[in-house]
N, C-alpha and C. Protein backbone atom coordinates (compact mmCIF):
# COMPACT_ATOMS: atom_id res chain seq x y z
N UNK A 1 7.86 121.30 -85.11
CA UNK A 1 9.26 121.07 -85.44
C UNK A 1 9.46 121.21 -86.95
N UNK A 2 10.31 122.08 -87.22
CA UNK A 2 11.30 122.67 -88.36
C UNK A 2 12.44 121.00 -88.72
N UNK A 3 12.22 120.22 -89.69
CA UNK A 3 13.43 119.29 -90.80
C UNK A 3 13.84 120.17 -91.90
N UNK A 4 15.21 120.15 -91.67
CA UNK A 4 15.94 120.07 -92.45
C UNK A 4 16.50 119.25 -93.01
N UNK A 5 16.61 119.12 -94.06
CA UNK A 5 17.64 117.21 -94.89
C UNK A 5 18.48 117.88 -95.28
N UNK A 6 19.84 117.62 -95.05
CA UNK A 6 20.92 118.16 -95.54
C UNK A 6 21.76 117.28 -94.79
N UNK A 7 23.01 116.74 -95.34
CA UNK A 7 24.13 115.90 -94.90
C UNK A 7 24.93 116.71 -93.55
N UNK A 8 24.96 116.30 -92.46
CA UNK A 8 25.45 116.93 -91.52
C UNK A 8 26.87 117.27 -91.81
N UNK A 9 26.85 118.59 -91.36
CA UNK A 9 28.77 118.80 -91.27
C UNK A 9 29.11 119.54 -92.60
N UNK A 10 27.78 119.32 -93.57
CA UNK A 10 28.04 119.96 -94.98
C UNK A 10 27.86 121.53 -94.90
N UNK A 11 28.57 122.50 -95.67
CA UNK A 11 28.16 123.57 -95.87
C UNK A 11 26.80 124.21 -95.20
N UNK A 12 25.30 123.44 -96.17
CA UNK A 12 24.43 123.87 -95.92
C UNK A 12 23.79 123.40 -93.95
N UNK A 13 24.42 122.38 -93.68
CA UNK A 13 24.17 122.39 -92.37
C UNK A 13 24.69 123.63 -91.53
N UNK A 14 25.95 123.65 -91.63
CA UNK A 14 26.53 124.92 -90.98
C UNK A 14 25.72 125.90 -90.64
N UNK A 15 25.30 126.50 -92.02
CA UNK A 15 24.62 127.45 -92.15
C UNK A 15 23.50 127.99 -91.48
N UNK A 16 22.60 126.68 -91.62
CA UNK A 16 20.96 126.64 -90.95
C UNK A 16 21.59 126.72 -89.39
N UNK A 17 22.69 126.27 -88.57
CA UNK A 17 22.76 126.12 -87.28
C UNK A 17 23.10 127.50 -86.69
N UNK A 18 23.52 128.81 -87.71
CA UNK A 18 24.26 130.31 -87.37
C UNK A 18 23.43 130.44 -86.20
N UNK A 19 24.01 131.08 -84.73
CA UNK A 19 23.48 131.48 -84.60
C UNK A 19 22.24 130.87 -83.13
N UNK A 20 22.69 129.56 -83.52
CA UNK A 20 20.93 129.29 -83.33
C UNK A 20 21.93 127.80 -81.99
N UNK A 21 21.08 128.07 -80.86
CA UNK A 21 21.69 127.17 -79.92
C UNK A 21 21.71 125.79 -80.23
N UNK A 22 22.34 125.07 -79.96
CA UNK A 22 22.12 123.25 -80.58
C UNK A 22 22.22 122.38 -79.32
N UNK A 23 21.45 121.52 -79.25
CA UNK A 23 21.58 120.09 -78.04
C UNK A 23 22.37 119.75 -77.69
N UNK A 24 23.93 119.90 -78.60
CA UNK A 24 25.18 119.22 -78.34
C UNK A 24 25.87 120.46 -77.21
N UNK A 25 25.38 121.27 -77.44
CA UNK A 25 25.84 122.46 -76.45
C UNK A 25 25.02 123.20 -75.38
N UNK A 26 23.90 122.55 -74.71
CA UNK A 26 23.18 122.63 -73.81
C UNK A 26 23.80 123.11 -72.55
N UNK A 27 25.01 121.70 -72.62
CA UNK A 27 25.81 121.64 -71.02
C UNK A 27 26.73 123.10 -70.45
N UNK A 28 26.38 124.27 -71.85
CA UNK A 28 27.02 125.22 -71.86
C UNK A 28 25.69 126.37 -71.26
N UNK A 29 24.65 125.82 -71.11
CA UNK A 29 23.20 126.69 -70.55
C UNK A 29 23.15 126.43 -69.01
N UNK A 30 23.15 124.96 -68.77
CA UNK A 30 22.23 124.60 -67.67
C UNK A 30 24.06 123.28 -67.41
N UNK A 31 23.80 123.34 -66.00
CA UNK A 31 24.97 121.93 -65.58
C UNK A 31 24.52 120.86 -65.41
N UNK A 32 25.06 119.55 -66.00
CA UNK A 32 24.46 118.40 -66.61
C UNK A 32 24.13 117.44 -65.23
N UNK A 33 24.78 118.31 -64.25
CA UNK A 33 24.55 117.17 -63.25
C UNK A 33 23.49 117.63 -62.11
N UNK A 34 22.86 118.64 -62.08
CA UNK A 34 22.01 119.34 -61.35
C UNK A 34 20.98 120.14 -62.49
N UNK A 35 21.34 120.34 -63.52
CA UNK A 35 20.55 121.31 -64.00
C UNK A 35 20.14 122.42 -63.26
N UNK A 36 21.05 123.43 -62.96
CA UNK A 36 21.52 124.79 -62.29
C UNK A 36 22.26 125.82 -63.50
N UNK A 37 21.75 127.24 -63.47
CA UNK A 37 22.11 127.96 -64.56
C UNK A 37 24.62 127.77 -64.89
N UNK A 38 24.33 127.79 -66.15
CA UNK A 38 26.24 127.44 -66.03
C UNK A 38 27.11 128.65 -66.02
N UNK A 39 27.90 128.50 -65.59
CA UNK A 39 28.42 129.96 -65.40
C UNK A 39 29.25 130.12 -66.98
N UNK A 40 28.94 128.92 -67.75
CA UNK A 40 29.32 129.77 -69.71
C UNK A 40 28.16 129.91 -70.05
N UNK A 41 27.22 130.52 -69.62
CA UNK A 41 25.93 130.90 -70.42
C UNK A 41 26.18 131.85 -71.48
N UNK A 42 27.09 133.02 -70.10
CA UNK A 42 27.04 134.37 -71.34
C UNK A 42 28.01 134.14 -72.49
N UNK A 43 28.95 133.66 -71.97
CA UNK A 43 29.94 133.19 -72.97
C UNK A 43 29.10 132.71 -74.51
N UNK A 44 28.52 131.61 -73.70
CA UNK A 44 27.89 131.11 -74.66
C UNK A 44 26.71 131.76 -76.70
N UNK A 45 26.17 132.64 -74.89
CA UNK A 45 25.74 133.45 -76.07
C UNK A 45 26.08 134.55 -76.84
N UNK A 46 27.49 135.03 -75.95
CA UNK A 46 28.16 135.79 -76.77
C UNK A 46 29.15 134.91 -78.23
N UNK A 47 28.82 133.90 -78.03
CA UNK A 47 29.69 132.98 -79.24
C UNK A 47 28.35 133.05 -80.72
N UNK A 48 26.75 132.78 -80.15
CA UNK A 48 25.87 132.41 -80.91
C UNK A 48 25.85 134.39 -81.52
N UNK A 49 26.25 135.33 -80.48
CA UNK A 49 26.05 136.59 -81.61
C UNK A 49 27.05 136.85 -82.45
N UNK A 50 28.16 136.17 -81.76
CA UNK A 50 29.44 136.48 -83.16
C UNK A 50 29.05 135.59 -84.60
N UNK A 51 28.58 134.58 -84.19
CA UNK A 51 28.03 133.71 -85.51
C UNK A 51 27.48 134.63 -86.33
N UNK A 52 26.36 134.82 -85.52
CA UNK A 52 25.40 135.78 -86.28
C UNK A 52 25.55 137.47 -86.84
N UNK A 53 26.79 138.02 -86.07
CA UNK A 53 27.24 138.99 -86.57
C UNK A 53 28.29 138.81 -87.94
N UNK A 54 28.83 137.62 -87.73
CA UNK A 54 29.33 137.23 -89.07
C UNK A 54 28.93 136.35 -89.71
N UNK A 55 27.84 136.10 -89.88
CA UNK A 55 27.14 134.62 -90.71
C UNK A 55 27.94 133.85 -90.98
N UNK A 56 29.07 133.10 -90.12
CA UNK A 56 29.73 132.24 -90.31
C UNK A 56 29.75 131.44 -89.20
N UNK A 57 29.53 129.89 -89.27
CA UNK A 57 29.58 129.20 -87.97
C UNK A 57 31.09 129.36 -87.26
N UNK A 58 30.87 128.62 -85.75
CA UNK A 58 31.98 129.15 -85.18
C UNK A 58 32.68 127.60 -84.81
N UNK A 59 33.15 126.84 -85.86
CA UNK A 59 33.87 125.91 -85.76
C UNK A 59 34.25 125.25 -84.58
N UNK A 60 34.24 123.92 -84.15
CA UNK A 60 35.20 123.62 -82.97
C UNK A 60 36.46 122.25 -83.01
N UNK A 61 36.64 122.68 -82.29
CA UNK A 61 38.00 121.52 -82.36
C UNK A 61 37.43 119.74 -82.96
N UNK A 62 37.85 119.34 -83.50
CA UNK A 62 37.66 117.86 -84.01
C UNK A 62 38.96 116.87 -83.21
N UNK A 63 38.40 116.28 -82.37
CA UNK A 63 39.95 115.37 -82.11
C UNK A 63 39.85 113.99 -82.62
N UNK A 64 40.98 113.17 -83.10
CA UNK A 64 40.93 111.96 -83.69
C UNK A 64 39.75 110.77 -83.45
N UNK A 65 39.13 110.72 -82.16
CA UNK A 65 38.52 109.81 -81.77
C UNK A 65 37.00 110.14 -82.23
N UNK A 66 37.14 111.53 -82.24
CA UNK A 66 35.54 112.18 -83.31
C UNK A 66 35.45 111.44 -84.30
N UNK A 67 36.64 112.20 -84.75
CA UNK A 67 36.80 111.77 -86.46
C UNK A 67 36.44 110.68 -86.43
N UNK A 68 37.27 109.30 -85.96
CA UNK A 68 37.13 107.98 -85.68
C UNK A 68 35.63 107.85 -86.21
N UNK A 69 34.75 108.25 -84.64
CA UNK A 69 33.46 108.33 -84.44
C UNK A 69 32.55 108.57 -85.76
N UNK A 70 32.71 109.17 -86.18
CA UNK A 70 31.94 109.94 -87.54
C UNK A 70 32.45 108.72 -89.29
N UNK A 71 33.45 107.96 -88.78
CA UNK A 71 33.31 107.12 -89.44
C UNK A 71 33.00 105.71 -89.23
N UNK A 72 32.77 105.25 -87.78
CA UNK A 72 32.36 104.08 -87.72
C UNK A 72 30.70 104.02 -87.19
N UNK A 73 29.96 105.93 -87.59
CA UNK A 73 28.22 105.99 -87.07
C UNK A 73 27.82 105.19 -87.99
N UNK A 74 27.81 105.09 -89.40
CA UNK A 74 27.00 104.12 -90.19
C UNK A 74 26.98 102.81 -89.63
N UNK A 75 27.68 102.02 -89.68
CA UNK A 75 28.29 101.14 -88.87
C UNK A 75 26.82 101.27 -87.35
N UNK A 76 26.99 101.81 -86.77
CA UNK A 76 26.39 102.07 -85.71
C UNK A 76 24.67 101.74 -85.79
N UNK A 77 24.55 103.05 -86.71
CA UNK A 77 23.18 102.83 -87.37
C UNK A 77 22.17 101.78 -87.64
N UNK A 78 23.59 100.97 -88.24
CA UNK A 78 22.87 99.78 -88.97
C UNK A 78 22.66 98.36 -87.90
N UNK A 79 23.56 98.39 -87.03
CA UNK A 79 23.49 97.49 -85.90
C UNK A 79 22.29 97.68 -84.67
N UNK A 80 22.03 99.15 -84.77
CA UNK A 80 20.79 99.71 -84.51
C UNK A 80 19.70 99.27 -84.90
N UNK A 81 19.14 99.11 -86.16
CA UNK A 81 18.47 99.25 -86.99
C UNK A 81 18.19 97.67 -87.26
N UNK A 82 18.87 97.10 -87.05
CA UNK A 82 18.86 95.67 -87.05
C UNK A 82 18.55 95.05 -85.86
N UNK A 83 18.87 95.45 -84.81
CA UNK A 83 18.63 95.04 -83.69
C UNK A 83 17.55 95.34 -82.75
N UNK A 84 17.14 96.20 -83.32
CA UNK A 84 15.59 96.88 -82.85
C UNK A 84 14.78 96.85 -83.48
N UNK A 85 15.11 96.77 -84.99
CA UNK A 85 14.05 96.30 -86.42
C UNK A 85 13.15 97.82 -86.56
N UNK A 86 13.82 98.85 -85.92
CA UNK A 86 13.36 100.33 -86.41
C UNK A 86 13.45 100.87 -87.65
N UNK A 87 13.07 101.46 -88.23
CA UNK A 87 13.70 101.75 -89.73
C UNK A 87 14.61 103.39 -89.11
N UNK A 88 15.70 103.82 -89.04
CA UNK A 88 15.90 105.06 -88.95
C UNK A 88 16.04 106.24 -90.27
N UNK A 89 15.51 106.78 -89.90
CA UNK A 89 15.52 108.25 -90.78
C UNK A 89 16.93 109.33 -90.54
N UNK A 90 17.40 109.41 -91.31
CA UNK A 90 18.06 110.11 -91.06
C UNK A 90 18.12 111.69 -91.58
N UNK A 91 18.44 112.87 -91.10
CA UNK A 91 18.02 113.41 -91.06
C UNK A 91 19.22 115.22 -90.89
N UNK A 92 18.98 116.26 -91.42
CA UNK A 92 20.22 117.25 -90.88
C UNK A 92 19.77 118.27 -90.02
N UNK A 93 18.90 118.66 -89.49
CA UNK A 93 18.71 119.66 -88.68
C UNK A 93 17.46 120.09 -87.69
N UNK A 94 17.04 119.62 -86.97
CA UNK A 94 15.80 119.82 -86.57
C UNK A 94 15.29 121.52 -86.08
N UNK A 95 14.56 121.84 -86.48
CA UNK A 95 14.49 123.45 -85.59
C UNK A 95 12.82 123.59 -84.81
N UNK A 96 12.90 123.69 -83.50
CA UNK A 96 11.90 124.10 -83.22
C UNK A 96 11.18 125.48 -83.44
N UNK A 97 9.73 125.33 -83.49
CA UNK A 97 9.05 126.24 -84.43
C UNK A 97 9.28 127.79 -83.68
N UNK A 98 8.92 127.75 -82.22
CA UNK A 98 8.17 128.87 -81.71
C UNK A 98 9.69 129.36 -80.97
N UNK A 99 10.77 128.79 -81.13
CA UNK A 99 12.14 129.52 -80.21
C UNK A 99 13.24 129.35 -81.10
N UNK A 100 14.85 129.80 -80.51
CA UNK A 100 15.90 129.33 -81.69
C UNK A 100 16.79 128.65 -80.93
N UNK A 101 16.14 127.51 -80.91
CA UNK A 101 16.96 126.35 -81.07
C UNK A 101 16.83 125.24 -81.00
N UNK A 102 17.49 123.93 -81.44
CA UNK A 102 17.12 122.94 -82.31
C UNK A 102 18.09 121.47 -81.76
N UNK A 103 18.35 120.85 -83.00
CA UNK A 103 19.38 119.61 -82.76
C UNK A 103 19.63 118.92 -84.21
N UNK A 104 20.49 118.41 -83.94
CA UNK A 104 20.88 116.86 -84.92
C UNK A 104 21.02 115.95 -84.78
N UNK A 105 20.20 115.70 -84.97
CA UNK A 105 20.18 113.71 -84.39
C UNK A 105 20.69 112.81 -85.45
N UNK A 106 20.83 112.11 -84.56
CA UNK A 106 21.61 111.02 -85.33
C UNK A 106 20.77 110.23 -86.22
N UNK A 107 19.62 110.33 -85.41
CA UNK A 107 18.42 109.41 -86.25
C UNK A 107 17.07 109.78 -86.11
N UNK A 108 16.04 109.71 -87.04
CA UNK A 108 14.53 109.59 -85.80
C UNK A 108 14.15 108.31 -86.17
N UNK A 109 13.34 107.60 -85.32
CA UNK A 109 12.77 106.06 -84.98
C UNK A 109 11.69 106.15 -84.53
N UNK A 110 10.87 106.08 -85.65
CA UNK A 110 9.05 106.04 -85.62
C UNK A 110 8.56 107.34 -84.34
N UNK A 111 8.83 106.94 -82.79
CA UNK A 111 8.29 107.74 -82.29
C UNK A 111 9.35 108.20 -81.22
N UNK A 112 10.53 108.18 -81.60
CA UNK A 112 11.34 108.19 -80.66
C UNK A 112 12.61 109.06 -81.92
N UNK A 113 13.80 108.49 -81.41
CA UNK A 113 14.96 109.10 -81.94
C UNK A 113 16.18 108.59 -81.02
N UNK A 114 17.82 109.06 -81.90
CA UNK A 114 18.84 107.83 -81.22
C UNK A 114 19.82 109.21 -81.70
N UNK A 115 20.56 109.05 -80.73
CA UNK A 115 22.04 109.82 -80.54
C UNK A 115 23.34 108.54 -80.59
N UNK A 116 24.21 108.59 -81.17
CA UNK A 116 25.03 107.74 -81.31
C UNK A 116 26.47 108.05 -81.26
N UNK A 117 27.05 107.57 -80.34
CA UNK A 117 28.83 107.72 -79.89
C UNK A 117 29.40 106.64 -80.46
N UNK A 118 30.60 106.97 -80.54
CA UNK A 118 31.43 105.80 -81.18
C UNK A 118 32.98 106.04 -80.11
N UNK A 119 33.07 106.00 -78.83
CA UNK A 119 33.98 106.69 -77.99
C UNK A 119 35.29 105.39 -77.77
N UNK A 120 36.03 105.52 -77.68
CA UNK A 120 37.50 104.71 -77.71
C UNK A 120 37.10 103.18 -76.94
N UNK A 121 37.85 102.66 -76.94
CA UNK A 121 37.44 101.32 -76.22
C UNK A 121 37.08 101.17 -74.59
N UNK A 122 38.41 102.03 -73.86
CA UNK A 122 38.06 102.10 -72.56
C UNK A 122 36.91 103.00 -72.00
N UNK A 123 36.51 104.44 -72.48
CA UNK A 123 35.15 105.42 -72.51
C UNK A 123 34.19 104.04 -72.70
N UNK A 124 34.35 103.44 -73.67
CA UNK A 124 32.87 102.65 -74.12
C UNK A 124 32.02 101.70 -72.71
N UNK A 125 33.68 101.01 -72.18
CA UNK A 125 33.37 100.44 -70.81
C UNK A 125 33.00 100.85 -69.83
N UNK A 126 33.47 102.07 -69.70
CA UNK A 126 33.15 103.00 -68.69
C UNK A 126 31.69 102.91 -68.37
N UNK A 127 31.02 103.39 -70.17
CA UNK A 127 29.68 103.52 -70.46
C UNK A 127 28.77 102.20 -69.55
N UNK A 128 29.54 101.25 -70.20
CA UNK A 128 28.68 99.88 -69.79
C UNK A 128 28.47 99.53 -68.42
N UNK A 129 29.78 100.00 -67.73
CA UNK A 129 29.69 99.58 -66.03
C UNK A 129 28.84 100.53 -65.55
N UNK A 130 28.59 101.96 -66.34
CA UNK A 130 27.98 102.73 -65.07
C UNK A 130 26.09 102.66 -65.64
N UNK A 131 26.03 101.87 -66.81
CA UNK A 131 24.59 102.03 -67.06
C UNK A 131 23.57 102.93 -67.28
N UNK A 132 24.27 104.30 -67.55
CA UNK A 132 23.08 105.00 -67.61
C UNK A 132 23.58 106.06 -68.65
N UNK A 133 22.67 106.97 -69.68
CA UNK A 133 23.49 107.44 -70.13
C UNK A 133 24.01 108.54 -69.55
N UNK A 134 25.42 108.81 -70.16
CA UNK A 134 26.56 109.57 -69.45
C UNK A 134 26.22 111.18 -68.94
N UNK A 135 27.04 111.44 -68.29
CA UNK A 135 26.65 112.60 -67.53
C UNK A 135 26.80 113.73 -68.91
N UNK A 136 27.80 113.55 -69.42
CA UNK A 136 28.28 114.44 -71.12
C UNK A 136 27.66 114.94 -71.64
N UNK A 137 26.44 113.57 -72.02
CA UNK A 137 25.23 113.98 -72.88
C UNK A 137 23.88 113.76 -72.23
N UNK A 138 23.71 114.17 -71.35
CA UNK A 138 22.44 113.98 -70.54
C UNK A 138 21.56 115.51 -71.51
N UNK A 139 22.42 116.70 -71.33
CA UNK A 139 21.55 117.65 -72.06
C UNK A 139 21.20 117.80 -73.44
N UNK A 140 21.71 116.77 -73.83
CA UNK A 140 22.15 116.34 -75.46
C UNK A 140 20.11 115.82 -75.49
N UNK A 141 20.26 114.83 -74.89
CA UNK A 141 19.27 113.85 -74.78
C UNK A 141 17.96 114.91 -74.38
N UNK A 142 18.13 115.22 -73.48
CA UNK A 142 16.62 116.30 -73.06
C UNK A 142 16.50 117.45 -74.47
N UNK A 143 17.51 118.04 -74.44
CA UNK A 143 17.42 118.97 -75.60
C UNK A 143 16.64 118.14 -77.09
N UNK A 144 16.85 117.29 -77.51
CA UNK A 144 16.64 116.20 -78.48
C UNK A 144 14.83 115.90 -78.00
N UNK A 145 14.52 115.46 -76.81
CA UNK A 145 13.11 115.20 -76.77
C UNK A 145 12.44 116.79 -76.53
N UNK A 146 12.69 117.45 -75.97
CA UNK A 146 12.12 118.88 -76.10
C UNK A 146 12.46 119.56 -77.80
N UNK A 147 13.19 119.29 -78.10
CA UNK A 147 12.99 120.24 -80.02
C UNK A 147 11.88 119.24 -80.69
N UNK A 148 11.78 117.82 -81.00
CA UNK A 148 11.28 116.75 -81.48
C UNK A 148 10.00 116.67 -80.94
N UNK A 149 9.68 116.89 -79.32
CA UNK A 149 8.66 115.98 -78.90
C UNK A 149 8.31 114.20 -78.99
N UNK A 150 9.29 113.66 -79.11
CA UNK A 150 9.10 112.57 -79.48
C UNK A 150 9.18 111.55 -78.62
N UNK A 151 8.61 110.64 -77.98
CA UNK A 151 7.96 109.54 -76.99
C UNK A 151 9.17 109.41 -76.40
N UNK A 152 10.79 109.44 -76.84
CA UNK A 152 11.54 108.51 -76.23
C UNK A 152 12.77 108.66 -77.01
N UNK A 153 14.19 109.05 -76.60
CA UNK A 153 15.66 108.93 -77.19
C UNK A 153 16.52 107.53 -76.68
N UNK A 154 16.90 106.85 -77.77
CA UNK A 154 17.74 105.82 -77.27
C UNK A 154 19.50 106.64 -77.98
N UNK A 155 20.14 106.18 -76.70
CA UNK A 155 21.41 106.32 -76.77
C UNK A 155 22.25 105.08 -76.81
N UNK A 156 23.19 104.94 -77.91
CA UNK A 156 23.82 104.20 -78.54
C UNK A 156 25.46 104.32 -78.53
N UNK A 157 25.98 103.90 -77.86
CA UNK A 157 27.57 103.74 -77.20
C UNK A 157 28.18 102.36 -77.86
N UNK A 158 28.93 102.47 -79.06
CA UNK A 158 29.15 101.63 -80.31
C UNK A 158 30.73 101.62 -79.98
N UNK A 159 31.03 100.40 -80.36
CA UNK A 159 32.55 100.03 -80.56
C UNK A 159 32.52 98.63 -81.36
N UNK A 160 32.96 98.66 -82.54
CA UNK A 160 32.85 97.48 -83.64
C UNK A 160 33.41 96.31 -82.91
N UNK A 161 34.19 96.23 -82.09
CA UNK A 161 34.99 95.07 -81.47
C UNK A 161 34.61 94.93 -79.64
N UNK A 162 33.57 95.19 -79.59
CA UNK A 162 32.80 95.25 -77.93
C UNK A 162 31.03 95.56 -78.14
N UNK A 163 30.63 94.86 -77.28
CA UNK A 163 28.92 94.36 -77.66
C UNK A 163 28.77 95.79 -77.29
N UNK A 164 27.68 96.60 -77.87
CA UNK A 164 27.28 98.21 -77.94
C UNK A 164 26.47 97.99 -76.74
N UNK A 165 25.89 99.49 -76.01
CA UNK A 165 25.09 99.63 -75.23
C UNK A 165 24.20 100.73 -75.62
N UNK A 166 22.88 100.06 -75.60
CA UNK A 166 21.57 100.53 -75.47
C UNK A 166 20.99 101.44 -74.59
N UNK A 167 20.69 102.61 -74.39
CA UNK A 167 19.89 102.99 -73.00
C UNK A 167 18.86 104.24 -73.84
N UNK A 168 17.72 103.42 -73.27
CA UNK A 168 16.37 104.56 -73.90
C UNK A 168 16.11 105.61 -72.59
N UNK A 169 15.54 106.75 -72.71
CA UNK A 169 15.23 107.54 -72.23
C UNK A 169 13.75 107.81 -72.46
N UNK A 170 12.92 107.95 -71.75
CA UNK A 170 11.39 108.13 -71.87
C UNK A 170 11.23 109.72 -72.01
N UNK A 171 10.17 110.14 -72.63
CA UNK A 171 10.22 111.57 -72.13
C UNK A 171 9.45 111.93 -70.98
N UNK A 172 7.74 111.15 -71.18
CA UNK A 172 7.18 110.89 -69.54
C UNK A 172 7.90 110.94 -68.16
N UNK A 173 9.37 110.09 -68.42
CA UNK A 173 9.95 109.82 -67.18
C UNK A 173 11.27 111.57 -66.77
N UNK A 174 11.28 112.37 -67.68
CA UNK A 174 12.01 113.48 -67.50
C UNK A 174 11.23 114.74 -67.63
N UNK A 175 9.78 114.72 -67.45
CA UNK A 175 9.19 115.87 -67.68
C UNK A 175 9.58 116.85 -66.84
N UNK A 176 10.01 116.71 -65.72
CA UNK A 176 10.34 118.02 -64.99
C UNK A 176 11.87 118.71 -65.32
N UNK A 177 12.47 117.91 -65.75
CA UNK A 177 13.99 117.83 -66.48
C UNK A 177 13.63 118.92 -68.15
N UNK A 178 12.48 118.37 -68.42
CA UNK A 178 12.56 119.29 -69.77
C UNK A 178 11.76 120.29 -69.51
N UNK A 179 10.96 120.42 -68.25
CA UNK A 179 10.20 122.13 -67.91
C UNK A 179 11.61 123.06 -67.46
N UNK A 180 12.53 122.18 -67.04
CA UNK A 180 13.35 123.55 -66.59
C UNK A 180 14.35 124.14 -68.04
N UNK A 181 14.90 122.80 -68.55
CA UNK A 181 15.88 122.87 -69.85
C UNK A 181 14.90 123.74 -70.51
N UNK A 182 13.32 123.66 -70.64
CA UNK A 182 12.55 124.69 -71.41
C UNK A 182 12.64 125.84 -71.14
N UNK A 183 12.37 126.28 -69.64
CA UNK A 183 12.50 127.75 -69.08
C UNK A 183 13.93 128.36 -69.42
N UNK A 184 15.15 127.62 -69.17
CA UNK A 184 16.48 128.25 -69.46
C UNK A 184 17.17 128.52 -71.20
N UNK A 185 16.16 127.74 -71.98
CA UNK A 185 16.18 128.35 -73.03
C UNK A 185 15.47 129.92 -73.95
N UNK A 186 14.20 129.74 -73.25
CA UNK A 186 13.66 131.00 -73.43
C UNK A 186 14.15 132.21 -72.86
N UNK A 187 14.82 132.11 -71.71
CA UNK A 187 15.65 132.77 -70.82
C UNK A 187 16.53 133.36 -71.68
N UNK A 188 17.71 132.34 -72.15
CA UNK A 188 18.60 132.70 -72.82
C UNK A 188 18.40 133.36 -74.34
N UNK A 189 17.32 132.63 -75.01
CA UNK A 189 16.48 133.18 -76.02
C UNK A 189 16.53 134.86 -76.27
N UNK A 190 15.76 134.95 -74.93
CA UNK A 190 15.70 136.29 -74.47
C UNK A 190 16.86 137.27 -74.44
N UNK A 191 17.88 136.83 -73.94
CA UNK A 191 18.80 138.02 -73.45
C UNK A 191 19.58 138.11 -74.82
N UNK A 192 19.36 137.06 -75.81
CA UNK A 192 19.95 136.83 -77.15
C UNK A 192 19.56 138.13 -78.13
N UNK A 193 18.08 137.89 -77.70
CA UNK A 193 17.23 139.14 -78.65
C UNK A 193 18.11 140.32 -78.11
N UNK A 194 17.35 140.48 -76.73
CA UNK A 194 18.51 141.82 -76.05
C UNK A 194 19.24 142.64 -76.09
N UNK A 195 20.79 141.67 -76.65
CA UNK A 195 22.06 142.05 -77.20
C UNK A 195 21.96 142.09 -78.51
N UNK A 196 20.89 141.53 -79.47
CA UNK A 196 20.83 141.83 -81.36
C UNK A 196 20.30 143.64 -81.08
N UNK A 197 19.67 143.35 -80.54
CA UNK A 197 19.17 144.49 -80.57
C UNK A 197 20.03 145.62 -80.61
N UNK A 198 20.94 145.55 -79.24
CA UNK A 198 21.96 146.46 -78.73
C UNK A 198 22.62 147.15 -80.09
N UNK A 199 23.58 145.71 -80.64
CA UNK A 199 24.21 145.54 -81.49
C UNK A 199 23.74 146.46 -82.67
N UNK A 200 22.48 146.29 -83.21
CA UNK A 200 21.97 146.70 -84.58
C UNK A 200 22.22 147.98 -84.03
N UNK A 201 21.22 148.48 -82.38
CA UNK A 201 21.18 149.89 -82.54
C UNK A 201 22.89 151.06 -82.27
N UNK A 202 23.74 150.13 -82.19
CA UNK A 202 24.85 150.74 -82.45
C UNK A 202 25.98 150.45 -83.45
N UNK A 203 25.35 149.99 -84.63
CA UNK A 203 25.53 149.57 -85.99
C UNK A 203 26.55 149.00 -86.42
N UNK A 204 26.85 147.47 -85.58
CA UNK A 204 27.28 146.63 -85.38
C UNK A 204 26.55 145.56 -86.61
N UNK A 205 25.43 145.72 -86.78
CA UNK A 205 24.69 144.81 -87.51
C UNK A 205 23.40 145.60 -88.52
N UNK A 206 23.39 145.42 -89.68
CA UNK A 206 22.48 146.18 -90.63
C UNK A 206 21.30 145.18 -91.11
């Protein structure tokens, strides 16, 4: 595994991500509730060659409760960090070595690592009654222990005014979950090269 340190969301994060598939967008490979190929794959990767045909990331919508989110993660962090007595690292880009694509975590934690939501009051409950983490980010979470390798992801469902919820994920306990998320990345990997190729040889790309 490829670290990057760079402040997420900054310029230089953008940059390192051109291109290159990310954890937060998995559910756009494989379907979060079967893990079965998605029918936005190609889409998908026709979005990661426009990046890359214009070295510019391809922005997405921000809605208020993000925003929200992105200002009450410290906050998050630290209630984390206190409550588990982990030290977290924080961190901007992870890239795995031998394929292209990677993640951003929210944190790494000695041998593990933490993804962290900050979702409206009623989402948060939702979270708590159904106990497990959410169907949303299930590929978030596998993607995260397959780039990292790391023992174990805890997911963190934060609301400053409602007790947070905890839920770790083992990686032992999803190994067959990350042989397939593995195969459908190289897959896609693949057909990625494919179309650069196409592209260059009809001088689309120099």
């Amino acid at each position: 595994m490829i670290i990057h340190n760079m402040e997420q969301g900054s310029t230089a994060w953008w940059q390192v991500r051109i291109g290159v598939a990310t954890a937060s967008e998995f559910d756009k490979i494989l379907t979060p509730a079967k893990l079965e190929p998605s029918r936005s794959v190609d889409g998908y990767i026709n979005k990661l060659l426009g990046e890359w045909l214009r070295n510019k990331p391809d922005e997405g919508f921000e809605s208020e409760w993000m925003k929200r989110g992105k200002e009450v993660e410290q906050e998050a962090r630290d209630y984390y960090a206190f409550h588990t007595g982990a030290e977290v690292q924080q961190v901007g880009f992870c890239y795995i070595e031998d394929g292209n694509y990677g993640c951003s975590p929210d944190g790494l934690v000695e041998d593990g690592g933490l993804e962290i939501k900050c979702p409206s009051p009623g989402i948060h409950v939702g979270y708590i009654l159904d106990g497990r983490v959410p169907l949303d980010y299930r590929l978030q979470i596998l993607g995260s222990l397959l780039v990292t390798g790391r023992e174990y992801w805890d997911f963190i469902s934060y609301h400053p005014d409602i007790e947070p919820l905890i839920i770790r994920t083992w990686q032992k306990d999803v190994m067959d979950e990350l042989n397939i998320l593995n195969k459908a990345l190289w897959d896609v990997d693949r057909k990625l090269k494919a179309k650069q190729k196409i592209l260059i040889e009809r001088g689309f790309k120099k």
